[in-house]
Protein backbone atom coordinates (compact mmCIF):
# COMPACT_ATOMS: atom_id res chain seq x y z
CA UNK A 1 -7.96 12.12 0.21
CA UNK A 2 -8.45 9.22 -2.49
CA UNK A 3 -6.43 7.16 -3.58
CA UNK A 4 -6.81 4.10 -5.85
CA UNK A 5 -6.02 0.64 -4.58
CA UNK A 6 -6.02 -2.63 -6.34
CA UNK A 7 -8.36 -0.74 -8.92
CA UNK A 8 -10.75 0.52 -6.86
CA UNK A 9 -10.94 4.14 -5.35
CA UNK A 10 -9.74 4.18 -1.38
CA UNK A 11 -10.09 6.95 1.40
CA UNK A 12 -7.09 7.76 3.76
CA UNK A 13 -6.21 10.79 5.43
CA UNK A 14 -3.80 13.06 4.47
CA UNK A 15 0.10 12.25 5.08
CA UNK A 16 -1.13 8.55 5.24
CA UNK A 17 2.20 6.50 4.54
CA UNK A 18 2.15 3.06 3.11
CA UNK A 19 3.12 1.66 6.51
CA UNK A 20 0.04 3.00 7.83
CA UNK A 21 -2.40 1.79 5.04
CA UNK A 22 -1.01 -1.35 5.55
CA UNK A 23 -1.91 -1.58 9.52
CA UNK A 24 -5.32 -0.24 8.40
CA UNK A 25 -5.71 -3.05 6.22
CA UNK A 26 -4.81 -5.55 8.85
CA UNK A 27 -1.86 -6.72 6.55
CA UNK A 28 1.17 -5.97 8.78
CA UNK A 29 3.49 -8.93 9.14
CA UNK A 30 2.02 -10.70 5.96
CA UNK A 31 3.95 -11.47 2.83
CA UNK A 32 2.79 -9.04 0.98
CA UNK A 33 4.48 -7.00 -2.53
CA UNK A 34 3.39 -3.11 -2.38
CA UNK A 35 3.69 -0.97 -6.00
CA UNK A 36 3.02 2.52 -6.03
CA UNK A 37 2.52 3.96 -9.18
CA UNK A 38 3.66 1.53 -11.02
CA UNK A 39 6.49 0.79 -9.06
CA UNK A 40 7.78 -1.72 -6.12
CA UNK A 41 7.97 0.23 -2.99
CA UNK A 42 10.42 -1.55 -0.69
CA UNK A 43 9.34 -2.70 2.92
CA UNK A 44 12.41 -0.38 4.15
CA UNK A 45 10.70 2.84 2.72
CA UNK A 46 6.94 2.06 3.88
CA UNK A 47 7.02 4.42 6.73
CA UNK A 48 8.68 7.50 5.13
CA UNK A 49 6.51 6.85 1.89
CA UNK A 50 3.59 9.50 2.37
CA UNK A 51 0.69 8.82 -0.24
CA UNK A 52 -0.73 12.10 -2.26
CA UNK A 53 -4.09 12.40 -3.52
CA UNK A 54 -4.71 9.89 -6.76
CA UNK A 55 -1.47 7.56 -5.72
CA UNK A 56 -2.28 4.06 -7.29
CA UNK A 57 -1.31 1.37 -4.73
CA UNK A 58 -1.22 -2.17 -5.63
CA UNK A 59 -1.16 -4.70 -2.82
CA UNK A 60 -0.63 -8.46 -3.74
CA UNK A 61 -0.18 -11.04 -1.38
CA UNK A 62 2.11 -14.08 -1.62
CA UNK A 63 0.72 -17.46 -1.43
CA UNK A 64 3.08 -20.75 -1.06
CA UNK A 65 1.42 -24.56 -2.09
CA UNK A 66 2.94 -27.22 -3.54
């Protein structure tokens, strides 16, 4: 299935959940923001959220300095 993530067009498998993409992209235990169609998906909900086919997924990471 495709979906489209941070603009640009992704394959997963079917029933992927966020919690999944986010091991595939080797981002698990960063500090990281997830929206799904246009909307924040909490960390609690990113295993029971499956993706469908044309989800947009927007991944930003959070970066300290000073």
């Amino acid at each position: 299935m495709q979906i489209h993530l941070n603009g640009d067009n992704h394959d997963c498998a079917d029933g992927t959940t966020l919690a999944a993409l986010i091991t595939t992209l080797e981002l698990s235990g960063k500090r990281i923001a997830v929206e799904l169609n246009g909307e924040i998906a909490p960390r609690s909900q990113h295993d029971s959220i499956a993706l469908k086919e044309n989800d947009r997924v927007e991944i930003v990471h959070a970066i300290g300095g000073g």
